[in-house]
C-alpha atoms as a PDB file:
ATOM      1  CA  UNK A   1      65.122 111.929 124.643  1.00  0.00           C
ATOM      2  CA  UNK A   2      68.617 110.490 124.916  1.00  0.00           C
ATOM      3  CA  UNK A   3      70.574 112.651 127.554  1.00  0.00           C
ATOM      4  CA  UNK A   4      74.035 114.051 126.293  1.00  0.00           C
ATOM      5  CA  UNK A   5      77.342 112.533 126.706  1.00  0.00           C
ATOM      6  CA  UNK A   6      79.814 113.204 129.428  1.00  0.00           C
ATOM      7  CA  UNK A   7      83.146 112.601 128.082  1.00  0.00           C
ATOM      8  CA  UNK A   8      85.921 112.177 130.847  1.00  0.00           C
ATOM      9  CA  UNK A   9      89.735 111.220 131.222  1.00  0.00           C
ATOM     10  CA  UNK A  10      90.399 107.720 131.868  1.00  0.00           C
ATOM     11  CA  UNK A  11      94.064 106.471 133.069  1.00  0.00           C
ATOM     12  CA  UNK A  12      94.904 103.445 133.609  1.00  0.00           C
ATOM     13  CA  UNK A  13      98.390 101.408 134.886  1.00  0.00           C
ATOM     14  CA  UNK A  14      99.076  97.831 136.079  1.00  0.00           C
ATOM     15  CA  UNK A  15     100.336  98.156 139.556  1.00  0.00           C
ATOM     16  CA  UNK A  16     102.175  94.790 142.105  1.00  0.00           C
ATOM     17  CA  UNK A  17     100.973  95.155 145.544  1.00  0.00           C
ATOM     18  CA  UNK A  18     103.890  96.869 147.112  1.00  0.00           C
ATOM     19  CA  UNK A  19     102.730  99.515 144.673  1.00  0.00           C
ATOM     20  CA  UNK A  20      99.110  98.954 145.869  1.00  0.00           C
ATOM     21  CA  UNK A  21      99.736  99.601 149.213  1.00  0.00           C
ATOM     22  CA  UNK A  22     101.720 102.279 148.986  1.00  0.00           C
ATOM     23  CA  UNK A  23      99.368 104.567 146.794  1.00  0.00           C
ATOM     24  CA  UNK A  24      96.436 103.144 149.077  1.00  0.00           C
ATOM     25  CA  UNK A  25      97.644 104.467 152.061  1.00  0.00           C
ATOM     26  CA  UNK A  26      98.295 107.912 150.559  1.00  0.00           C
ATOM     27  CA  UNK A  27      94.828 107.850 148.607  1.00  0.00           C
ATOM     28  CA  UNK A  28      93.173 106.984 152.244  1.00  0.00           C
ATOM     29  CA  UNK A  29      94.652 110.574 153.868  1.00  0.00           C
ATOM     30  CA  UNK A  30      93.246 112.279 150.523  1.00  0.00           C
ATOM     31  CA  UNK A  31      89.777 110.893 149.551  1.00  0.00           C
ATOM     32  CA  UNK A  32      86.834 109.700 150.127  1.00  0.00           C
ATOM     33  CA  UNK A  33      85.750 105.342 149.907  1.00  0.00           C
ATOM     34  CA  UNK A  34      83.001 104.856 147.567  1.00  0.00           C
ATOM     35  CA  UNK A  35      80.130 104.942 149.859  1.00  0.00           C
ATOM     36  CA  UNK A  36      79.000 101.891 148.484  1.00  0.00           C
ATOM     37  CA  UNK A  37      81.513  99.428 149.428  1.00  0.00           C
ATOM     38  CA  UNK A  38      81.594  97.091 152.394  1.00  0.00           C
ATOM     39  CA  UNK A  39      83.184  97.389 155.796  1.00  0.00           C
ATOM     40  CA  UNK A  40      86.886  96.271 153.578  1.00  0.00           C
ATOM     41  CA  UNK A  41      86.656  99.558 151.434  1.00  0.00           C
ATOM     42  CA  UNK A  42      85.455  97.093 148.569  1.00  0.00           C
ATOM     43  CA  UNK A  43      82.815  95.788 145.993  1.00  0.00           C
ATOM     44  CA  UNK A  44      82.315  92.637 143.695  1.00  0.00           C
ATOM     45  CA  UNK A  45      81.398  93.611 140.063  1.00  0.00           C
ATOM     46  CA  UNK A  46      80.081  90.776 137.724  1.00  0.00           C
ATOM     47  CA  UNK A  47      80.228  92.075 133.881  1.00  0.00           C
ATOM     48  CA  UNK A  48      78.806  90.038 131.068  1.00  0.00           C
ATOM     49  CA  UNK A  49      80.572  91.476 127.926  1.00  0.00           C
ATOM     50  CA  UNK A  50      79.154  91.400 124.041  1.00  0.00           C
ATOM     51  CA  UNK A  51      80.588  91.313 120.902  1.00  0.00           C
ATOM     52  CA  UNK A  52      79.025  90.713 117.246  1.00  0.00           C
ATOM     53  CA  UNK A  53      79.734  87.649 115.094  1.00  0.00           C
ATOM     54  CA  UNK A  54      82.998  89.787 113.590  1.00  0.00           C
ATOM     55  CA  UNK A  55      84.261  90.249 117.238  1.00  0.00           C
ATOM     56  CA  UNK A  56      84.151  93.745 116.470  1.00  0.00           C
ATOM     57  CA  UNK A  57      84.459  95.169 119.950  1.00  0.00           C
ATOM     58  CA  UNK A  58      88.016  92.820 120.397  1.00  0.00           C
ATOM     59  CA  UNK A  59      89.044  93.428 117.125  1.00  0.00           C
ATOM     60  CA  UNK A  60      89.313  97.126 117.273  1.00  0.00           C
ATOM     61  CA  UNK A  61      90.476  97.239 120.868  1.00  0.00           C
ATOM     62  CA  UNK A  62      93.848  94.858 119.558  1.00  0.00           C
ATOM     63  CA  UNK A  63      93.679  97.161 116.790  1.00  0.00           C
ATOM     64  CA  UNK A  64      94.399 100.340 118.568  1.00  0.00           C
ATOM     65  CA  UNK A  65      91.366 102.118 117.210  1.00  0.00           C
ATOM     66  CA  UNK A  66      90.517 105.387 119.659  1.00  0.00           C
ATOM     67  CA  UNK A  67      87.046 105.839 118.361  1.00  0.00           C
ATOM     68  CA  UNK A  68      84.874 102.602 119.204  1.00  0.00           C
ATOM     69  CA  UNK A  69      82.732 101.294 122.148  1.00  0.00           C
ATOM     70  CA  UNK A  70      81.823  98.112 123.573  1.00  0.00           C
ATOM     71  CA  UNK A  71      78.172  96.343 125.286  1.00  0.00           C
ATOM     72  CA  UNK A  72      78.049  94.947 128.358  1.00  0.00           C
ATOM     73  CA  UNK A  73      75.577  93.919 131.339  1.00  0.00           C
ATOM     74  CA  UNK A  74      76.894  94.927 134.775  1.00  0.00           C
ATOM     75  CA  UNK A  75      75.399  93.641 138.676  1.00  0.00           C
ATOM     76  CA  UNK A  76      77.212  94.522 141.931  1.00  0.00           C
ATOM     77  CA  UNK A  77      77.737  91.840 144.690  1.00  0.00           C
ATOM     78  CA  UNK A  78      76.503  88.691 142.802  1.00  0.00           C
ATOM     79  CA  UNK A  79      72.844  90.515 143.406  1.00  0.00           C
ATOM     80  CA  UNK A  80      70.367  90.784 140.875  1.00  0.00           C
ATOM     81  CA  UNK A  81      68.987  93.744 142.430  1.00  0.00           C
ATOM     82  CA  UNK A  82      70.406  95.865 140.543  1.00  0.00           C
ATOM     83  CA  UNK A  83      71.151  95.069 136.828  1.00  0.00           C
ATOM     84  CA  UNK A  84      72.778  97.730 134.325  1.00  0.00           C
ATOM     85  CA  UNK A  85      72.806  97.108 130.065  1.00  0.00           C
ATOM     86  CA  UNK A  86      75.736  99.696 129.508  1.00  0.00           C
ATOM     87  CA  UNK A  87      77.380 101.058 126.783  1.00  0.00           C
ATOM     88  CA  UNK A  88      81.215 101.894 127.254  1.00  0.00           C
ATOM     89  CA  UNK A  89      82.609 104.670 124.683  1.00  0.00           C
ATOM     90  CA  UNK A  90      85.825 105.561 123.895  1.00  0.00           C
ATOM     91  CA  UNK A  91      87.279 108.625 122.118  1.00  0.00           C
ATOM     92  CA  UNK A  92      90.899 108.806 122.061  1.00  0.00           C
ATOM     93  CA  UNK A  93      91.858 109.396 125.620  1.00  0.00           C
ATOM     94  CA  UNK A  94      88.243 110.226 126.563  1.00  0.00           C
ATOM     95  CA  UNK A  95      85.408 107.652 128.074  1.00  0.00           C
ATOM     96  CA  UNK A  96      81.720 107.973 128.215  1.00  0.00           C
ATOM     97  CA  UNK A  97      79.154 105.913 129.432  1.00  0.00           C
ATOM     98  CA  UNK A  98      75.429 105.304 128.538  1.00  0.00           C
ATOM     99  CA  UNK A  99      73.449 103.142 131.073  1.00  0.00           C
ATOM    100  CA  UNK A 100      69.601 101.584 132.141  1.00  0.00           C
ATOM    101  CA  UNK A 101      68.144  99.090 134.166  1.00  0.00           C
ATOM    102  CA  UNK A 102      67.207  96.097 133.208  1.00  0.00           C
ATOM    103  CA  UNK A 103      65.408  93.583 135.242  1.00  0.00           C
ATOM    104  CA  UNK A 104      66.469  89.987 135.542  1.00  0.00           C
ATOM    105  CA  UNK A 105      63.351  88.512 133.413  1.00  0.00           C
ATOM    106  CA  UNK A 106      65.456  90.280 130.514  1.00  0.00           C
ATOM    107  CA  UNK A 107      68.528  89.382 130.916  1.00  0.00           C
ATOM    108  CA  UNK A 108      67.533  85.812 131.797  1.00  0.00           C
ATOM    109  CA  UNK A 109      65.938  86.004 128.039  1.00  0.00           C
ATOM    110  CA  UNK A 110      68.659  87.684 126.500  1.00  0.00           C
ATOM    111  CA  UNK A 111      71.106  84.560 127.967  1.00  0.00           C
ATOM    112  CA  UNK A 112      69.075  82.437 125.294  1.00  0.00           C
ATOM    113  CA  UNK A 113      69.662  85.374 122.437  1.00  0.00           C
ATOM    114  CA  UNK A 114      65.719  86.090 122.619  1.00  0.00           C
ATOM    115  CA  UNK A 115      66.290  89.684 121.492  1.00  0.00           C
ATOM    116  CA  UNK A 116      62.341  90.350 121.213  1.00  0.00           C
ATOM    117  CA  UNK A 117      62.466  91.098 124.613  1.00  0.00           C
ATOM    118  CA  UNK A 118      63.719  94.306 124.016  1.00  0.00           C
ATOM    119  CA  UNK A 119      61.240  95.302 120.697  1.00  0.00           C
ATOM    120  CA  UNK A 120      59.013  97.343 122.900  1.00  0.00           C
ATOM    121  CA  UNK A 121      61.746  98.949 125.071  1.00  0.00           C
ATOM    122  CA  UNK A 122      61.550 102.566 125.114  1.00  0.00           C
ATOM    123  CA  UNK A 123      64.800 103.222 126.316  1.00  0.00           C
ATOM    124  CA  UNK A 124      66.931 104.713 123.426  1.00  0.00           C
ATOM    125  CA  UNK A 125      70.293 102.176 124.617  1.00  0.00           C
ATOM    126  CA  UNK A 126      68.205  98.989 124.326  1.00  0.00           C
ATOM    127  CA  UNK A 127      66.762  99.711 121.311  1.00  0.00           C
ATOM    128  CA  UNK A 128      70.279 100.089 119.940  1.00  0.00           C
ATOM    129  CA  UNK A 129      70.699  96.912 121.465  1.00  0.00           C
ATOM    130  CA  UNK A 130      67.987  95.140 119.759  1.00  0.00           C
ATOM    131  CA  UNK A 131      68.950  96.666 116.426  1.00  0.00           C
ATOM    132  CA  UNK A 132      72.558  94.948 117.207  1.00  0.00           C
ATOM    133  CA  UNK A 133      71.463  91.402 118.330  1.00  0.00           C
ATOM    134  CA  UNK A 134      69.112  91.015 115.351  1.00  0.00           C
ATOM    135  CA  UNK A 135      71.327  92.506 112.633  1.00  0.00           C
ATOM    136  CA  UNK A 136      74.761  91.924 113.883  1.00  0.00           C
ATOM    137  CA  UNK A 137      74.574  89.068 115.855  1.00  0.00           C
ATOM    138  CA  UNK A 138      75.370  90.830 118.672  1.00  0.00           C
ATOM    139  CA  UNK A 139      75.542  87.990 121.485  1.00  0.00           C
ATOM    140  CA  UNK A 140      77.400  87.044 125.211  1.00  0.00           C
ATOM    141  CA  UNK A 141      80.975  86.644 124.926  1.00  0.00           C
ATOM    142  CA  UNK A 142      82.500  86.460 128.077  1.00  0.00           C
ATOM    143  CA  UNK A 143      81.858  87.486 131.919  1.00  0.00           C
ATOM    144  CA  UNK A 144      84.483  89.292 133.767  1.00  0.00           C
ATOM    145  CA  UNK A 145      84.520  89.436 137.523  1.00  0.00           C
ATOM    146  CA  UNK A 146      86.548  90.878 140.154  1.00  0.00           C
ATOM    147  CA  UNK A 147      86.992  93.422 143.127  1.00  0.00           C
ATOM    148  CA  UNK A 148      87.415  97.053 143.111  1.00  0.00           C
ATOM    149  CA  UNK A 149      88.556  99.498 145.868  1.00  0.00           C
ATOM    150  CA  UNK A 150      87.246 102.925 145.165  1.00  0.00           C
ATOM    151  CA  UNK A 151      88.205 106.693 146.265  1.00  0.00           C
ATOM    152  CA  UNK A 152      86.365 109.584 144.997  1.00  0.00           C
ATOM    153  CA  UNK A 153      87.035 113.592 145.688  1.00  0.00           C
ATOM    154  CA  UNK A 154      84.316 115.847 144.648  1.00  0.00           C
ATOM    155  CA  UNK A 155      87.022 118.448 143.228  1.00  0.00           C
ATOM    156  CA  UNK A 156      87.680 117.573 139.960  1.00  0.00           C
ATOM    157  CA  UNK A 157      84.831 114.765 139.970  1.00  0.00           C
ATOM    158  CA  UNK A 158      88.116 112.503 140.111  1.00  0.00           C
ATOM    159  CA  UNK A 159      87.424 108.108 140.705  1.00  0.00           C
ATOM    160  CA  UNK A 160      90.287 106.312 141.727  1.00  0.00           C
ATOM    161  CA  UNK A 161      90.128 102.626 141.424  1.00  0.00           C
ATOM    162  CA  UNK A 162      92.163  99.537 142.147  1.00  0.00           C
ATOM    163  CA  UNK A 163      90.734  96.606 140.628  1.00  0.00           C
ATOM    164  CA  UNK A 164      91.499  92.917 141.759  1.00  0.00           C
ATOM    165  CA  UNK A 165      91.204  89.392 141.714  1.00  0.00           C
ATOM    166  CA  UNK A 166      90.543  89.822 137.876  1.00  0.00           C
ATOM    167  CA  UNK A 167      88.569  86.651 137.313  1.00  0.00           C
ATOM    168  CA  UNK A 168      87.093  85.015 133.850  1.00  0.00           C
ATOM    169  CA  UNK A 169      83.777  83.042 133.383  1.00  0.00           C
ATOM    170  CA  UNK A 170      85.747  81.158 130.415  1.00  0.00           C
ATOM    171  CA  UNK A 171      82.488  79.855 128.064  1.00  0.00           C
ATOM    172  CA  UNK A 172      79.754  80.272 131.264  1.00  0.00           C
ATOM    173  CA  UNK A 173      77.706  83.178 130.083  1.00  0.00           C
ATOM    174  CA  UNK A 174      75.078  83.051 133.068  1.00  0.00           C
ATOM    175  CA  UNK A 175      76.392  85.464 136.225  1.00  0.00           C
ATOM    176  CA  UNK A 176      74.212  83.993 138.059  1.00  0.00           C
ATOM    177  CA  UNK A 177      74.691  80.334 137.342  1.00  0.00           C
ATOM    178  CA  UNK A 178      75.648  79.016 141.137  1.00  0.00           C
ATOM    179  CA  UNK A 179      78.125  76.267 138.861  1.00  0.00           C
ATOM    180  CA  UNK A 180      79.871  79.140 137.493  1.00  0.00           C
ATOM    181  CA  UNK A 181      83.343  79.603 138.462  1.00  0.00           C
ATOM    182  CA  UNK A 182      85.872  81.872 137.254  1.00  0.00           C
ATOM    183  CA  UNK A 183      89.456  81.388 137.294  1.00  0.00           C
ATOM    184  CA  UNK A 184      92.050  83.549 137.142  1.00  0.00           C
ATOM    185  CA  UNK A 185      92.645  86.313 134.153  1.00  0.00           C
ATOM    186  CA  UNK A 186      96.070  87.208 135.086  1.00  0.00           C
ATOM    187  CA  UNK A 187      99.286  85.235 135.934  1.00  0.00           C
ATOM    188  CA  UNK A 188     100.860  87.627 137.834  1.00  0.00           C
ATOM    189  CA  UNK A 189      98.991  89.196 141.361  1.00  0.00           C
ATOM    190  CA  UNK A 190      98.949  92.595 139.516  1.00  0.00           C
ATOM    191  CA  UNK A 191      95.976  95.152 139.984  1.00  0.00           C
ATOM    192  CA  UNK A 192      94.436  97.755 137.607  1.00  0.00           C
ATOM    193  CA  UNK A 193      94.840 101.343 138.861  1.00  0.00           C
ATOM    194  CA  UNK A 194      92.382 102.981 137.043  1.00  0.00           C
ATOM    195  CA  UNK A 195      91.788 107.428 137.578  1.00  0.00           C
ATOM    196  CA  UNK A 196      89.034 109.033 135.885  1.00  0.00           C
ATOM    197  CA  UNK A 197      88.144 112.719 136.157  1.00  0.00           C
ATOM    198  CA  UNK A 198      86.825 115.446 134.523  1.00  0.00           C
ATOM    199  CA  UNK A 199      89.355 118.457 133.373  1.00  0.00           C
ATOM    200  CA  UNK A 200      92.215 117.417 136.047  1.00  0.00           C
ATOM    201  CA  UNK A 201      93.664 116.141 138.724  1.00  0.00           C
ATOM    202  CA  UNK A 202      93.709 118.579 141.751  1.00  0.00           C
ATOM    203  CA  UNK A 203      97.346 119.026 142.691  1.00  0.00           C
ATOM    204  CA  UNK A 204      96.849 117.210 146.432  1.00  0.00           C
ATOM    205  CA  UNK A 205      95.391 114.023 144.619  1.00  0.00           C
ATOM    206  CA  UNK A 206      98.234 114.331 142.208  1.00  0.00           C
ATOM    207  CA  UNK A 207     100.969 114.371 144.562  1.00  0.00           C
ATOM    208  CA  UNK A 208      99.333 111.528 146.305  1.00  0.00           C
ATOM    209  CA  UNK A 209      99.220 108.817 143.643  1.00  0.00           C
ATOM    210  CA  UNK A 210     102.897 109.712 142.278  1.00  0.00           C
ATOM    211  CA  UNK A 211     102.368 108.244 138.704  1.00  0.00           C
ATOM    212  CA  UNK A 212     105.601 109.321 137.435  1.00  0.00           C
ATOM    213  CA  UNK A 213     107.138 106.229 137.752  1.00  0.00           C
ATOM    214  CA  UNK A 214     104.137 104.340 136.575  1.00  0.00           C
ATOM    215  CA  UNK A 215     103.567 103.430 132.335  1.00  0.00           C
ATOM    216  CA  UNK A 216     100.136 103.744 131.005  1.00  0.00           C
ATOM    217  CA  UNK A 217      98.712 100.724 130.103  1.00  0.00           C
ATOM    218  CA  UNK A 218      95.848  99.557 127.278  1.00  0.00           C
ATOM    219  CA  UNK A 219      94.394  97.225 130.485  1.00  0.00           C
ATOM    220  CA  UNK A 220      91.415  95.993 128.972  1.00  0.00           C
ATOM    221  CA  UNK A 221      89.603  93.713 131.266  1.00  0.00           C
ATOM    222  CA  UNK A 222      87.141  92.157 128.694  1.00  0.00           C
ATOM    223  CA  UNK A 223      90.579  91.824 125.922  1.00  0.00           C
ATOM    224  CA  UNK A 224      92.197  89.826 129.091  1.00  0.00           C
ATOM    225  CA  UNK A 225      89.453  87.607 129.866  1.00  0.00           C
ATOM    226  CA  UNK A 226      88.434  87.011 126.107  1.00  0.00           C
ATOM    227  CA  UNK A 227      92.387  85.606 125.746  1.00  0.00           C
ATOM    228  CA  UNK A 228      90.921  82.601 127.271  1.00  0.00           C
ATOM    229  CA  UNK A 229      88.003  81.793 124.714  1.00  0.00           C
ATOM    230  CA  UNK A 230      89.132  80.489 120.866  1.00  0.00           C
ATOM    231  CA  UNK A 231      87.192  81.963 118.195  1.00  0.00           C
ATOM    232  CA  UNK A 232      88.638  80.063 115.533  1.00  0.00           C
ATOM    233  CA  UNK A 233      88.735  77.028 114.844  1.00  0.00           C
ATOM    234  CA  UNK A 234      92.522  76.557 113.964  1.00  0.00           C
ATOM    235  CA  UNK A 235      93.856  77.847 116.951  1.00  0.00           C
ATOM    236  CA  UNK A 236      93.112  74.146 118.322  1.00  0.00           C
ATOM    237  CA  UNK A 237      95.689  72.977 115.567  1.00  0.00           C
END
């Protein structure tokens, strides 16, 4: 039985690293490090995104539309011990995510777009997935990498993240081909602030991050890094 949806607020701002360290040091006093980052506060995250043969996912996210969702497989620290086929969904300002394990034998097929792996899966996600990959031509598109710095306070269930070094795989679809090597996504040394929580922001956390003088930004990572791929043929012309 699929479990229910948990729907929370997602924020998000581009932020230079005066910025950075300024709402860093504050968030340190306040909250909690993700207790599974390294001895630097930090983690890597490896994403490989989808998208059908329409580009559906990029489409409506250019498009402004507040009601879609996107595919994506997701390992921690270049590790393939733990591998994640997630679903991201948006609606309007609120974000929900549906996730299970995959092993590496899987995703190592579904590199190759052998979808019949996942005919037999019992988990309710993949067989979405395998209804998406043989209908729609739902296929890798892109891997985006980078580091995040985390902070978490149990009141409010709030997530702060910055996350940097936003890196693209360009056309390299394999996060764990040791020839891959992503370049930079962005051409300034900006970061992505991101602060989830559930129904607000306690009034200590609030005070802390000071996001008055910050604008909310669309900061898709997978839009960024897809900037980098054509998908048409006249865009070499």
């Amino acid at each position: 039985m699929q479990k229910k949806l948990t729907f929370r607020h997602e924020l998000k701002y581009y932020v230079n690293y005066h910025q950075y360290y300024l709402i860093r040091q504050r968030l340190r006093l306040l909250m909690k490090q993700d207790k599974h980052a390294n001895e630097n506060g930090e983690y890597h995250i490896r994403s490989l995104y989808f998208d059908d043969i329409e580009n559906k996912a990029l489409q409506e996210k250019q498009d402004g539309i507040e009601n879609r969702h996107k595919y994506r497989i997701r390992m921690y620290n270049k590790s393939d011990r733990i591998i994640h086929f997630e679903k991201k969904i948006k609606r309007n300002t609120m974000i929900a995510k549906e996730k299970t394990p995959i092993s590496r034998e899987v995703l190592d097929r579904l590199l190759v777009n052998d979808y019949t792996v996942l005919a037999n899966e019992s988990s309710p996600l993949l067989q979405e997935v395998y209804y998406e990959m043989k209908n729609k031509m739902l296929r890798p598109k892109v891997i985006v990498d980078y580091v995040r710095e985390a902070y978490v306070a149990r009141t409010g269930n709030v997530r702060i993240t910055f996350d940097k070094e936003l890196r693209t795989g360009l056309n390299g679809i394999n996060p764990f081909d040791p020839n891959l090597f992503p370049v930079k996504a962005l051409d300034e040394p900006l970061y992505i602030l991101e602060v989830k929580y559930d129904e607000y922001i306690p009034n200590y956390i609030r005070d802390g991050l000071q996001l008055n003088g910050l604008q909310r930004q669309a900061a898709s990572k997978y839009t960024i890094c897809r900037k980098f791929i054509k998908t048409n043929a006249w865009e070499d012309q």
